[in-house]
PDB file of N, CA and C in Angstrom:
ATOM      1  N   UNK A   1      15.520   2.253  -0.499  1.00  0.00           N
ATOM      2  CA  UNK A   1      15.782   2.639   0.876  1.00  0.00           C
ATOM      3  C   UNK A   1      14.695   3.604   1.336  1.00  0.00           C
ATOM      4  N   UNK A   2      14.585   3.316   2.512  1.00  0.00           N
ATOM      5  CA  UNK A   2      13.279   4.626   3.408  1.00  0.00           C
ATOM      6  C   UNK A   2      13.845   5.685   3.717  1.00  0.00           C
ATOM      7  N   UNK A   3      13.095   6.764   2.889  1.00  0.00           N
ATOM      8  CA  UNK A   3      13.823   8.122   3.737  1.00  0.00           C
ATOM      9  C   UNK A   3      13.491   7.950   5.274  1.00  0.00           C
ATOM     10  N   UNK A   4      14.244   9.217   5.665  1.00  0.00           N
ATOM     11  CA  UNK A   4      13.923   9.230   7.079  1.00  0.00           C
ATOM     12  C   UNK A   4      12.588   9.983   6.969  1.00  0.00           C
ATOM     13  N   UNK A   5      12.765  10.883   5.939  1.00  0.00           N
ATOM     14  CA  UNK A   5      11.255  11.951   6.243  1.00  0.00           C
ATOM     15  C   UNK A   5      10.283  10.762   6.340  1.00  0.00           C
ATOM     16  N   UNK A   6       9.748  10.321   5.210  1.00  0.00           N
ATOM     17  CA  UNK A   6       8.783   8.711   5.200  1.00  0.00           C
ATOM     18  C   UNK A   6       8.800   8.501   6.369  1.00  0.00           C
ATOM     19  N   UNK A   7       9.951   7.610   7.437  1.00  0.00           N
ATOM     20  CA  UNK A   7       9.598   7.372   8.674  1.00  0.00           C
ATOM     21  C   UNK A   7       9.397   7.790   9.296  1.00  0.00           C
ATOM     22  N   UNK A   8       9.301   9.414   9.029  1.00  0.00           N
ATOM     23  CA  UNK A   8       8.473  10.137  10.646  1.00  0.00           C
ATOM     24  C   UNK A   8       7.432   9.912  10.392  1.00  0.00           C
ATOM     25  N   UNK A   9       6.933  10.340   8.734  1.00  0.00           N
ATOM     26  CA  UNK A   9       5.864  10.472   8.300  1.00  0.00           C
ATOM     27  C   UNK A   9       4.707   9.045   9.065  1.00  0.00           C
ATOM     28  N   UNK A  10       5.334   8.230   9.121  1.00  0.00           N
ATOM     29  CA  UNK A  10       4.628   6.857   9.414  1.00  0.00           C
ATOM     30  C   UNK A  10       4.432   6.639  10.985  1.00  0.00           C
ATOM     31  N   UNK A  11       5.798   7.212  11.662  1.00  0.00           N
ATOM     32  CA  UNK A  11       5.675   7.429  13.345  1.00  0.00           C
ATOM     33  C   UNK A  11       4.324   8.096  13.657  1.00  0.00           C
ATOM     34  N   UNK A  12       4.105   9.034  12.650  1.00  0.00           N
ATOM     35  CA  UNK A  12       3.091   9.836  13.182  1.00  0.00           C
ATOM     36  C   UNK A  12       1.801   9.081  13.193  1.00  0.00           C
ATOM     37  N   UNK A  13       1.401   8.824  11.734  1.00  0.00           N
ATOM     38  CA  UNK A  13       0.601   7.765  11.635  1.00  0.00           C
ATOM     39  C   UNK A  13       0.257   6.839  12.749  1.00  0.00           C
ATOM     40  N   UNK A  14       1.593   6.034  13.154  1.00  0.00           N
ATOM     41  CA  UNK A  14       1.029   5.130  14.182  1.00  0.00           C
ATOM     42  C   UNK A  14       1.181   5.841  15.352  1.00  0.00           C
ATOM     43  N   UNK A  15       0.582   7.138  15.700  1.00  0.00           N
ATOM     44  CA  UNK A  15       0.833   7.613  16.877  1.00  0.00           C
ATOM     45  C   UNK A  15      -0.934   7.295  17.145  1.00  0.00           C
ATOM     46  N   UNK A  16      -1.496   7.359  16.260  1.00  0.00           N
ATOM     47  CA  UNK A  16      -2.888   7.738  16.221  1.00  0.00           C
ATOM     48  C   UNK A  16      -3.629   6.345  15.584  1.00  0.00           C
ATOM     49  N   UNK A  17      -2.860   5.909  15.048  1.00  0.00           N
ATOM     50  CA  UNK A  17      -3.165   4.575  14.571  1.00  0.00           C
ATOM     51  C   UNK A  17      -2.164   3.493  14.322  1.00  0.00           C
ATOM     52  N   UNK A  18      -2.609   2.197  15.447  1.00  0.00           N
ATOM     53  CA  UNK A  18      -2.053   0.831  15.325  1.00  0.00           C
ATOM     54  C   UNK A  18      -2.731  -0.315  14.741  1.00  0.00           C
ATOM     55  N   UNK A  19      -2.958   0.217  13.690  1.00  0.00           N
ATOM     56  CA  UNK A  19      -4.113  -1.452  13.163  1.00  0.00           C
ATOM     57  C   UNK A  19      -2.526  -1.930  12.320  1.00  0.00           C
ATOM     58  N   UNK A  20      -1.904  -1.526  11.800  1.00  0.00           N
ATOM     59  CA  UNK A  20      -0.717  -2.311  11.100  1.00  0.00           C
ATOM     60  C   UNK A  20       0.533  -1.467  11.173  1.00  0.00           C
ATOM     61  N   UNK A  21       1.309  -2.644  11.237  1.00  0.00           N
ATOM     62  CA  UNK A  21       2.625  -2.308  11.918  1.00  0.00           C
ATOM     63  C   UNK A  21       3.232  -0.929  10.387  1.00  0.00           C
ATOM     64  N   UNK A  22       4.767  -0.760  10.973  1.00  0.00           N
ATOM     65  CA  UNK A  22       5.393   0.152  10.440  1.00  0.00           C
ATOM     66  C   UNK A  22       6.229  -0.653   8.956  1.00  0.00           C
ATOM     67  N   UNK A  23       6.256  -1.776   8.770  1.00  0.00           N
ATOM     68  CA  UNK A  23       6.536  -2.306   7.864  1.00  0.00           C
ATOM     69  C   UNK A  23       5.512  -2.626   6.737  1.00  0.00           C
ATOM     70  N   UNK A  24       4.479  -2.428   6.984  1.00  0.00           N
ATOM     71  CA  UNK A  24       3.220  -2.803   5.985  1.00  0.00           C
ATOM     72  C   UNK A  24       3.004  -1.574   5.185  1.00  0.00           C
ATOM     73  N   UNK A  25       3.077  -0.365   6.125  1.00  0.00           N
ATOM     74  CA  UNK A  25       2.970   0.855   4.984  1.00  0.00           C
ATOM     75  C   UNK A  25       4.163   0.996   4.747  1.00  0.00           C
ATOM     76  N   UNK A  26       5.545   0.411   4.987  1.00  0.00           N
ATOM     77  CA  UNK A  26       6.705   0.640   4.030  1.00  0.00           C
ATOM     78  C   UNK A  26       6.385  -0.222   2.532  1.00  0.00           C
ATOM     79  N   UNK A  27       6.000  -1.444   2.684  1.00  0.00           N
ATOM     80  CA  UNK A  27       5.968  -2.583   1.993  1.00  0.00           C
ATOM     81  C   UNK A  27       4.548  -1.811   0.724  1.00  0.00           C
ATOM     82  N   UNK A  28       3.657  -1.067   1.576  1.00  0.00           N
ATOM     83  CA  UNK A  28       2.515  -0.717   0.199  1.00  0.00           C
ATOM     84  C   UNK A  28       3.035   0.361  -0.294  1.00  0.00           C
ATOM     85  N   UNK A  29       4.136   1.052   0.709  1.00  0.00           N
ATOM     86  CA  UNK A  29       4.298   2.776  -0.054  1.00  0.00           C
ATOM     87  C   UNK A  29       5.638   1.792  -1.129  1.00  0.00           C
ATOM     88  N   UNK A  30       6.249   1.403  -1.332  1.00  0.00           N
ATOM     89  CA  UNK A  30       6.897   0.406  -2.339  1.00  0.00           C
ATOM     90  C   UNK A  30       6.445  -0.139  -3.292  1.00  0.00           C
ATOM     91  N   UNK A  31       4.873  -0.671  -3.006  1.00  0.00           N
ATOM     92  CA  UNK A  31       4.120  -1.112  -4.278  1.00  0.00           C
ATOM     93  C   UNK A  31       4.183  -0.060  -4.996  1.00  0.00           C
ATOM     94  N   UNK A  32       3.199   1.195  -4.553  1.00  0.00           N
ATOM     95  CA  UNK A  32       2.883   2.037  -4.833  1.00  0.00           C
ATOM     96  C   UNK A  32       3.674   2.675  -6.139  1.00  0.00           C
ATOM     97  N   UNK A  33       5.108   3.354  -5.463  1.00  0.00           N
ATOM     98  CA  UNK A  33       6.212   3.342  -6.083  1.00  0.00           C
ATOM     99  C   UNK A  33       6.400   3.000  -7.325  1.00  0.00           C
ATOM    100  N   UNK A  34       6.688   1.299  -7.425  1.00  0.00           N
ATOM    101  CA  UNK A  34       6.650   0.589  -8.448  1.00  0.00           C
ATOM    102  C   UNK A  34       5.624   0.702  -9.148  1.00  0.00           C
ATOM    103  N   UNK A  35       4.342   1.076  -9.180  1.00  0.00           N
ATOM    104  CA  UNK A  35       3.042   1.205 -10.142  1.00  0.00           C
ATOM    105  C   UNK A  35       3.392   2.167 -10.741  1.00  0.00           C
ATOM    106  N   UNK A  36       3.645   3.341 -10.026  1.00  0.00           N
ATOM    107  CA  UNK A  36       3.401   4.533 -10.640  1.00  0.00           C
ATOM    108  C   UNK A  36       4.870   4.915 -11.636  1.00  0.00           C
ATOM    109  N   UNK A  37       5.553   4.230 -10.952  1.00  0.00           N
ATOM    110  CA  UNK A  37       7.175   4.180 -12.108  1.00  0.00           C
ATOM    111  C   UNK A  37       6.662   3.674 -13.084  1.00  0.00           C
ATOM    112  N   UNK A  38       5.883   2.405 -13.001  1.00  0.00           N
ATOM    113  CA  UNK A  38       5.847   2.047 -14.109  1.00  0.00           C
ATOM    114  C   UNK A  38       4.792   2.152 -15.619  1.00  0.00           C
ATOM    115  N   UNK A  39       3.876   3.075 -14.522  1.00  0.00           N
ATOM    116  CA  UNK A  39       2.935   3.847 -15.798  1.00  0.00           C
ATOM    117  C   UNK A  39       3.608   4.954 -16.129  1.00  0.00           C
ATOM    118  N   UNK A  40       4.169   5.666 -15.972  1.00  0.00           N
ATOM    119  CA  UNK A  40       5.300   6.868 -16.082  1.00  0.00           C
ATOM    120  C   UNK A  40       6.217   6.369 -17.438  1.00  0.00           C
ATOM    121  N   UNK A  41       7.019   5.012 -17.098  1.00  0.00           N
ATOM    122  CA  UNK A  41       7.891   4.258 -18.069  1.00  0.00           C
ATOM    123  C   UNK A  41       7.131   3.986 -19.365  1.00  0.00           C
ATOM    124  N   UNK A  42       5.569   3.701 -19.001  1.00  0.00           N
ATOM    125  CA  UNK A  42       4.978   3.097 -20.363  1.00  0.00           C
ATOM    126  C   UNK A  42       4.235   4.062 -20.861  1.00  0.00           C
ATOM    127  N   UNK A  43       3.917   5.521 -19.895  1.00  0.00           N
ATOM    128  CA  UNK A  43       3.484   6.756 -20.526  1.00  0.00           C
ATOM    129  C   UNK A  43       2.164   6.576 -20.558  1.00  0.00           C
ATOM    130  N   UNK A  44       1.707   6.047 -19.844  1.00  0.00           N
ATOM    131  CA  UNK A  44       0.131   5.556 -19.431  1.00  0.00           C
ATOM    132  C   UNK A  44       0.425   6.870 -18.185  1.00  0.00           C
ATOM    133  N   UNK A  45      -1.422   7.322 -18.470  1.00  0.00           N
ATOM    134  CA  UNK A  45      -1.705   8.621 -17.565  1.00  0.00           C
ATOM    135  C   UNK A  45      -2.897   8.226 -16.539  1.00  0.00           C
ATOM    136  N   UNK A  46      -2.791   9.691 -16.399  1.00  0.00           N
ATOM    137  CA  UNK A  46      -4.397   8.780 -15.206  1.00  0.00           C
ATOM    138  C   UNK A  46      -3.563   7.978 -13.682  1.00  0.00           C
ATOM    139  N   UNK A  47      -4.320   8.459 -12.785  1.00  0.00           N
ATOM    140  CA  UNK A  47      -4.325   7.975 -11.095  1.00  0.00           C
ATOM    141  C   UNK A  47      -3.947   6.777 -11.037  1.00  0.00           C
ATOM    142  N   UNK A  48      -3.506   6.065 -10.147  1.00  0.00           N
ATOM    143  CA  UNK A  48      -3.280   4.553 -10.092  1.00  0.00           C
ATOM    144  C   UNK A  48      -4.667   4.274  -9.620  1.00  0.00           C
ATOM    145  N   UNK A  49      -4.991   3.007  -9.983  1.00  0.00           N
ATOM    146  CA  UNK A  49      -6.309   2.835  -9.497  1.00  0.00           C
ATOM    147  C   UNK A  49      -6.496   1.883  -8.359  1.00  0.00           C
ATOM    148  N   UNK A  50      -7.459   1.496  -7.173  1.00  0.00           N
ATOM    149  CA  UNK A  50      -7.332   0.554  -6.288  1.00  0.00           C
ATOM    150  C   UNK A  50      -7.087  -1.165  -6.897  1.00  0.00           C
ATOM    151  N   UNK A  51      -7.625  -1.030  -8.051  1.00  0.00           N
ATOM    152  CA  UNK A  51      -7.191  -2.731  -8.654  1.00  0.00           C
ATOM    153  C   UNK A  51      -5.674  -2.797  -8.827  1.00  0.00           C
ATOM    154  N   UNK A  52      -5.239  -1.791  -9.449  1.00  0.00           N
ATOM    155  CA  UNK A  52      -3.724  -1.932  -9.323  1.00  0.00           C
ATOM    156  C   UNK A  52      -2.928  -1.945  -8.815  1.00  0.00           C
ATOM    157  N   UNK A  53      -3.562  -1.061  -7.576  1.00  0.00           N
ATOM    158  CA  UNK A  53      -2.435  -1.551  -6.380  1.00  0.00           C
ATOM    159  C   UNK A  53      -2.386  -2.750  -5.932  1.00  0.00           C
ATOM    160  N   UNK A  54      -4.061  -3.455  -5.611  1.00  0.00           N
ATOM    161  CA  UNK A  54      -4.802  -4.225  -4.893  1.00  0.00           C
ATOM    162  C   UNK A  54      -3.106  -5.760  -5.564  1.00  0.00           C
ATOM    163  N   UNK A  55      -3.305  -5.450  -7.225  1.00  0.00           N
ATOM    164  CA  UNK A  55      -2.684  -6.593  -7.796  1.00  0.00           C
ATOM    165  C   UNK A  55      -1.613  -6.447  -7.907  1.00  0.00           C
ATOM    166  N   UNK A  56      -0.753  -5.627  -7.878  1.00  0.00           N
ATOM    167  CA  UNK A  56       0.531  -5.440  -7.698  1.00  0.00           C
ATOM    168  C   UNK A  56       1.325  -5.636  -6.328  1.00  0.00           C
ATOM    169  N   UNK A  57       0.345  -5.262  -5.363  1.00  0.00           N
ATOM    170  CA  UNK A  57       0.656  -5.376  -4.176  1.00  0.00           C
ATOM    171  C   UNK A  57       0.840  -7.223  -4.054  1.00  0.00           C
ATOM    172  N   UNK A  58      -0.034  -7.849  -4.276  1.00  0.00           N
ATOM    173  CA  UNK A  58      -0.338  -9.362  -3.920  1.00  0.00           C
ATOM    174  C   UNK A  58       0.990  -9.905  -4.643  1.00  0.00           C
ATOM    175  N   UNK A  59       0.782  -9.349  -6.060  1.00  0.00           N
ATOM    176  CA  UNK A  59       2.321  -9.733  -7.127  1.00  0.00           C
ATOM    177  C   UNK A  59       3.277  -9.614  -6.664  1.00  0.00           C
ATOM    178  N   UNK A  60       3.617  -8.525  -5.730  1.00  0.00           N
ATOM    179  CA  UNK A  60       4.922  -8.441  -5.277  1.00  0.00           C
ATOM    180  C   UNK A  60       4.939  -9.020  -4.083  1.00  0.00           C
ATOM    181  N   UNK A  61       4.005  -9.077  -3.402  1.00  0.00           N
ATOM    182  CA  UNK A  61       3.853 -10.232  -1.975  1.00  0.00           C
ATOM    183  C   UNK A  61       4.579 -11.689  -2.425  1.00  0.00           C
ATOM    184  N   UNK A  62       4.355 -12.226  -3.269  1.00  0.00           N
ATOM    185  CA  UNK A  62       4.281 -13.706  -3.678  1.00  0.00           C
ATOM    186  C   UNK A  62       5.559 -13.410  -4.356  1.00  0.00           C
ATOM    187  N   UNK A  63       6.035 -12.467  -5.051  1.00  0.00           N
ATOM    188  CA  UNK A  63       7.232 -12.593  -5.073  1.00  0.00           C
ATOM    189  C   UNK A  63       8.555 -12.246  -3.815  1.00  0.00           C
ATOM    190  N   UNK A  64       8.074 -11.679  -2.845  1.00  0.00           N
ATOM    191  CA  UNK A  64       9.245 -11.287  -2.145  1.00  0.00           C
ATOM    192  C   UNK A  64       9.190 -12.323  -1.226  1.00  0.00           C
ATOM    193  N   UNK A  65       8.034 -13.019  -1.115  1.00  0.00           N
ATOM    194  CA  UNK A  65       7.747 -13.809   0.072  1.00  0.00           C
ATOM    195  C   UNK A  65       7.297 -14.897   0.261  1.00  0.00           C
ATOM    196  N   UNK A  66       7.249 -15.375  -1.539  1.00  0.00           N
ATOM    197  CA  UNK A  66       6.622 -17.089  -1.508  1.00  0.00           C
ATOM    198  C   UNK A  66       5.678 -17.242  -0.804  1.00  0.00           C
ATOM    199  N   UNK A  67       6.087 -18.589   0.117  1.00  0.00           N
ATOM    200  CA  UNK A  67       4.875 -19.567   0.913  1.00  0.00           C
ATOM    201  C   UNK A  67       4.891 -19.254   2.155  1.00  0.00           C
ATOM    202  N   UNK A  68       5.387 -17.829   2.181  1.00  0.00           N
ATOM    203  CA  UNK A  68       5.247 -17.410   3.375  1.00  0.00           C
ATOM    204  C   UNK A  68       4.255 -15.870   3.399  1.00  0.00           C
ATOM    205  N   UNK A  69       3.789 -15.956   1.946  1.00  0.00           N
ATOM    206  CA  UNK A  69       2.977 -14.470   2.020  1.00  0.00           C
ATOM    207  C   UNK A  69       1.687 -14.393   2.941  1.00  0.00           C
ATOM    208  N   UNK A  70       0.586 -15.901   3.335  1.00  0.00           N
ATOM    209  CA  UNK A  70      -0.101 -15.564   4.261  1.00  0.00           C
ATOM    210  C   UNK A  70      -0.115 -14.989   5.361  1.00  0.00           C
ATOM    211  N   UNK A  71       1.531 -15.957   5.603  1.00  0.00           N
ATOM    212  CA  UNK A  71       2.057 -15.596   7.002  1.00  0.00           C
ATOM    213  C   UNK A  71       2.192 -13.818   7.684  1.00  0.00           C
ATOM    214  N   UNK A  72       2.594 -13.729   6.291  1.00  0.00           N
ATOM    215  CA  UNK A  72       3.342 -12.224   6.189  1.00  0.00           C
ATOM    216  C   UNK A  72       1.836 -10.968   6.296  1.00  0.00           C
ATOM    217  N   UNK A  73       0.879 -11.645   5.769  1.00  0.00           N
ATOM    218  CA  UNK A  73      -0.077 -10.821   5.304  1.00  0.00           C
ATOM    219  C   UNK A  73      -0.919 -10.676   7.106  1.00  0.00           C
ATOM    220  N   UNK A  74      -1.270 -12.268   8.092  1.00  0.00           N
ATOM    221  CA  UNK A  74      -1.222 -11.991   9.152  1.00  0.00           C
ATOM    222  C   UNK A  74      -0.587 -11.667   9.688  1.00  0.00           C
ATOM    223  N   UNK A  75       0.906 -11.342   9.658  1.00  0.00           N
ATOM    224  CA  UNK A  75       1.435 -10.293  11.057  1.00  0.00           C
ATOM    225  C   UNK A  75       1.664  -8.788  10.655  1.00  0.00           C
ATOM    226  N   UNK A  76       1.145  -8.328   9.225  1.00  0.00           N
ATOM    227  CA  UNK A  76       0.727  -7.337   9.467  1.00  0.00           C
ATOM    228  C   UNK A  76      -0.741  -6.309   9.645  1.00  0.00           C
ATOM    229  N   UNK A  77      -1.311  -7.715   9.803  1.00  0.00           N
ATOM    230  CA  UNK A  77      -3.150  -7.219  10.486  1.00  0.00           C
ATOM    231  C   UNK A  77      -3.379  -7.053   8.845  1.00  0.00           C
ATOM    232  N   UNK A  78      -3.299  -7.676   7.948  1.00  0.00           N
ATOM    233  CA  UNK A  78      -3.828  -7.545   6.998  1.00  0.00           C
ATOM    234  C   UNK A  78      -4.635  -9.018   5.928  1.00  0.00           C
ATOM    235  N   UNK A  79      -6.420  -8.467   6.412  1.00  0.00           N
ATOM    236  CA  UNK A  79      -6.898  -9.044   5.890  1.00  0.00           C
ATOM    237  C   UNK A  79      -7.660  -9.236   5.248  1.00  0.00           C
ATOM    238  N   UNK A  80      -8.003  -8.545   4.565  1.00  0.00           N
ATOM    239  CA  UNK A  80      -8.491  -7.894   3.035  1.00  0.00           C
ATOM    240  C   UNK A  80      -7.799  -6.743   2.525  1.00  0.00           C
ATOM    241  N   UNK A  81      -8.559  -6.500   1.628  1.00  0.00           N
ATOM    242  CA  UNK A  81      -8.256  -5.520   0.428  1.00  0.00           C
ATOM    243  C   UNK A  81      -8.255  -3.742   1.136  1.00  0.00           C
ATOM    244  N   UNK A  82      -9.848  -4.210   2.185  1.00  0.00           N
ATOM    245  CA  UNK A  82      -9.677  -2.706   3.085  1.00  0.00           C
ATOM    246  C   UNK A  82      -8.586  -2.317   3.895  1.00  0.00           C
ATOM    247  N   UNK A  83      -8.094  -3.096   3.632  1.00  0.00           N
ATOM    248  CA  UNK A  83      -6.926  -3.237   5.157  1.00  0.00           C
ATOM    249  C   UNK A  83      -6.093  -2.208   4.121  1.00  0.00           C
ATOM    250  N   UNK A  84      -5.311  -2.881   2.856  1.00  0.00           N
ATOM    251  CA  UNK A  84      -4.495  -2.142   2.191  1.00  0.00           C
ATOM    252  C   UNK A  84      -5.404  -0.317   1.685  1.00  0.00           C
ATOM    253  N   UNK A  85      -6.396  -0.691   1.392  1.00  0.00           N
ATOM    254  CA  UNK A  85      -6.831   0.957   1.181  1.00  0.00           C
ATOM    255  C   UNK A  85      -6.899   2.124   2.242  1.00  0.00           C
ATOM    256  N   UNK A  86      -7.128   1.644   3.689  1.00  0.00           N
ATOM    257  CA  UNK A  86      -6.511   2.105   4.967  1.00  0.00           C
ATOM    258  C   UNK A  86      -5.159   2.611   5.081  1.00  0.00           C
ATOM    259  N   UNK A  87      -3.913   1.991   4.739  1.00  0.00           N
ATOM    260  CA  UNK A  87      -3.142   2.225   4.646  1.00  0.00           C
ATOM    261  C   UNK A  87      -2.852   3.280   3.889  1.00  0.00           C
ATOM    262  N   UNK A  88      -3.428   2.981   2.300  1.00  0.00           N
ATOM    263  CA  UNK A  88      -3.158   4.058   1.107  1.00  0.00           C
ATOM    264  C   UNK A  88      -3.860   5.631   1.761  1.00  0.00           C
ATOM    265  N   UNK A  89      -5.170   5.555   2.251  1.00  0.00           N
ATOM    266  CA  UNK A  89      -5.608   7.081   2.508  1.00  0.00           C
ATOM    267  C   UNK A  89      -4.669   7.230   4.087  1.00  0.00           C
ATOM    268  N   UNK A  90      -4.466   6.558   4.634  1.00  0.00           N
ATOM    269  CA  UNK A  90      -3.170   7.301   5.712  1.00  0.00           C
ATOM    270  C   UNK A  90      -2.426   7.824   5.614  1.00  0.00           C
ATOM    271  N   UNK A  91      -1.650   7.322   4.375  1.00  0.00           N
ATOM    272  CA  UNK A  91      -0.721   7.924   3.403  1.00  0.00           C
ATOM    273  C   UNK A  91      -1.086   9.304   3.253  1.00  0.00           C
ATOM    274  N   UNK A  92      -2.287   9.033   1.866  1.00  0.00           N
ATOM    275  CA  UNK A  92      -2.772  10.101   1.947  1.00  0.00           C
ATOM    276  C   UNK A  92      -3.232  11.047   2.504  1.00  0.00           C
ATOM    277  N   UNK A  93      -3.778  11.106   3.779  1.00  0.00           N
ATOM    278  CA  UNK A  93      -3.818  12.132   4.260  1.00  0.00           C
ATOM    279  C   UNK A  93      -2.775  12.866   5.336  1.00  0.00           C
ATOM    280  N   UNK A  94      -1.592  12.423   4.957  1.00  0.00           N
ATOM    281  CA  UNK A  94       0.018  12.890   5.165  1.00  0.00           C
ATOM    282  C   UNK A  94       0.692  13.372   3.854  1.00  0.00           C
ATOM    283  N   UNK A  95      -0.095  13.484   3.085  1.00  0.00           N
ATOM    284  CA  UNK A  95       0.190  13.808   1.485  1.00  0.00           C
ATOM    285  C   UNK A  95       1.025  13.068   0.933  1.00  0.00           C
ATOM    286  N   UNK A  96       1.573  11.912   1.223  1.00  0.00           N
ATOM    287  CA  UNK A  96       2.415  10.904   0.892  1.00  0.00           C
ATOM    288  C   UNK A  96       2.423  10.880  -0.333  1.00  0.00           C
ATOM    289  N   UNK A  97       1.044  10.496  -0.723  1.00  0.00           N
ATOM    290  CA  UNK A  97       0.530   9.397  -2.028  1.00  0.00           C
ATOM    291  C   UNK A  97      -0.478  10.491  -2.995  1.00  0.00           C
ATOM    292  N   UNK A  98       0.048  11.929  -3.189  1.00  0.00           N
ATOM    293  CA  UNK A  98      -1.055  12.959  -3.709  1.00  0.00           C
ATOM    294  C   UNK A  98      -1.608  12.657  -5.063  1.00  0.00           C
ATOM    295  N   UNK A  99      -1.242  11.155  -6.011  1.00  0.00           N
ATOM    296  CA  UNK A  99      -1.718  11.283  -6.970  1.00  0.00           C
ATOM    297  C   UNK A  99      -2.951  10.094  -6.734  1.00  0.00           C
ATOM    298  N   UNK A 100      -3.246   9.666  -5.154  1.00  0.00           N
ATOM    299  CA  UNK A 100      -4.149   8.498  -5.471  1.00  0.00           C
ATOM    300  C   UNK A 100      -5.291   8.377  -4.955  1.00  0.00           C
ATOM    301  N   UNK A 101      -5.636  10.087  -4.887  1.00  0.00           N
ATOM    302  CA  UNK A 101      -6.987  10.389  -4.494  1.00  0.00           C
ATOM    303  C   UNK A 101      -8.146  10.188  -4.063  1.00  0.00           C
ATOM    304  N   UNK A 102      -7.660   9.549  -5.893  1.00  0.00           N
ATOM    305  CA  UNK A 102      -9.501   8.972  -6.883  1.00  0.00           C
ATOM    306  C   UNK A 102      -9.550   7.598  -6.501  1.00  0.00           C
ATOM    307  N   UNK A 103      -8.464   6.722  -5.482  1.00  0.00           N
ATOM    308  CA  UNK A 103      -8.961   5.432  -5.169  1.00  0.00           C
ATOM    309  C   UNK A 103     -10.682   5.839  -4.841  1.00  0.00           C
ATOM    310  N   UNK A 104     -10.844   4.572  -5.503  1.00  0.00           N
ATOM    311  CA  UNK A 104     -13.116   4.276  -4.991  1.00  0.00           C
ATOM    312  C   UNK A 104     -12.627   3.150  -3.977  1.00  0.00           C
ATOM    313  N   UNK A 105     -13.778   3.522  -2.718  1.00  0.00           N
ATOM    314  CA  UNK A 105     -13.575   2.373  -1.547  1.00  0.00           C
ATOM    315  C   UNK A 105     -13.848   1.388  -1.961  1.00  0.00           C
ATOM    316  N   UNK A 106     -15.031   0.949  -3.068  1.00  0.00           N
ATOM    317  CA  UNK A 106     -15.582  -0.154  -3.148  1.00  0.00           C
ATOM    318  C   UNK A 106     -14.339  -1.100  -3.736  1.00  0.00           C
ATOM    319  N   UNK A 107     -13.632  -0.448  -4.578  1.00  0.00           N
ATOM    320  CA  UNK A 107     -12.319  -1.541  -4.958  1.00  0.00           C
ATOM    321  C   UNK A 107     -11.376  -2.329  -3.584  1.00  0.00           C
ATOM    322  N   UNK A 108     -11.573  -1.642  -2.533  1.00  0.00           N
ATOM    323  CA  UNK A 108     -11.047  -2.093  -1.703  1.00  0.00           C
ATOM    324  C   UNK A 108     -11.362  -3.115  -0.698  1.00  0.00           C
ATOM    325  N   UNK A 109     -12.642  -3.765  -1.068  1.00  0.00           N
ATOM    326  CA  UNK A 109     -13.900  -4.967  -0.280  1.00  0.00           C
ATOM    327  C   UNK A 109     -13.580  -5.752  -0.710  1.00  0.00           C
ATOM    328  N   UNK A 110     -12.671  -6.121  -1.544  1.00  0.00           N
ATOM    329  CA  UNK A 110     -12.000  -7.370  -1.983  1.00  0.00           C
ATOM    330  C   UNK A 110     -11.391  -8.102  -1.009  1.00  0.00           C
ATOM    331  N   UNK A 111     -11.335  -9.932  -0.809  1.00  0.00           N
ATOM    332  CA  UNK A 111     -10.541 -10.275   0.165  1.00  0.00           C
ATOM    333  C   UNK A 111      -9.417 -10.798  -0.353  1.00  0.00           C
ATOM    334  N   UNK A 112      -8.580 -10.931   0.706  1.00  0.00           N
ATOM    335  CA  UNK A 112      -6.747 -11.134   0.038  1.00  0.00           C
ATOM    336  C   UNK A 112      -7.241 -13.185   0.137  1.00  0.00           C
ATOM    337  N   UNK A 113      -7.690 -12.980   1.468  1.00  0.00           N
ATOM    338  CA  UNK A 113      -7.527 -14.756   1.854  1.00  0.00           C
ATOM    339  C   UNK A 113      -8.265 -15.349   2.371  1.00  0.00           C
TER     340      UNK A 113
END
């Protein structure tokens, strides 16, 4: 479930920025989530890195959303890899996401489609 704090946090965001809707940074701050639970669970240290989101994110696309993940990926203005690292430093610089700093942009020039 979304806190409410999160959704101001994101109102604000798109006060200043509309390149992707309010469901796309729910949907990556969720990846996110799930990465970092799950290096925590396996006791793996160290930042999440942009490949891992990049692939976890897509993993969980195709799972929540089948043959409809292109679809899904255009209506939220997302079409590459920069698109999702945009999102992540928005985050970040709302302190959302304080452990994911050390993302490198260049991981993020990847294309989804």
């Amino acid at each position: 479930m979304i806190s409410a704090e999160f959704k101001e946090k994101i109102s604000v965001i798109l006060e200043n920025d509309l390149r992707y809707p309010q469901d796309a940074y729910f949907f990556v701050s969720d990846v996110v989530v799930k990465v970092g639970n799950a290096k925590r669970i396996n006791n793996e240290s160290g930042h999440l890195t942009g490949k891992q989101i990049i692939k976890s994110f897509l993993d969980f696309l195709v799972k929540e959303y089948g043959p409809l993940a292109e679809e899904v990926l255009n209506s939220w203005n997302l079409c590459n890899a920069s698109d999702i690292g945009n999102i992540v430093y928005n985050m970040i610089e709302l302190n959302y996401c304080m452990r994911m700093k050390m993302i490198l942009e260049k991981i993020f020039s990847l294309n989804l489609i």
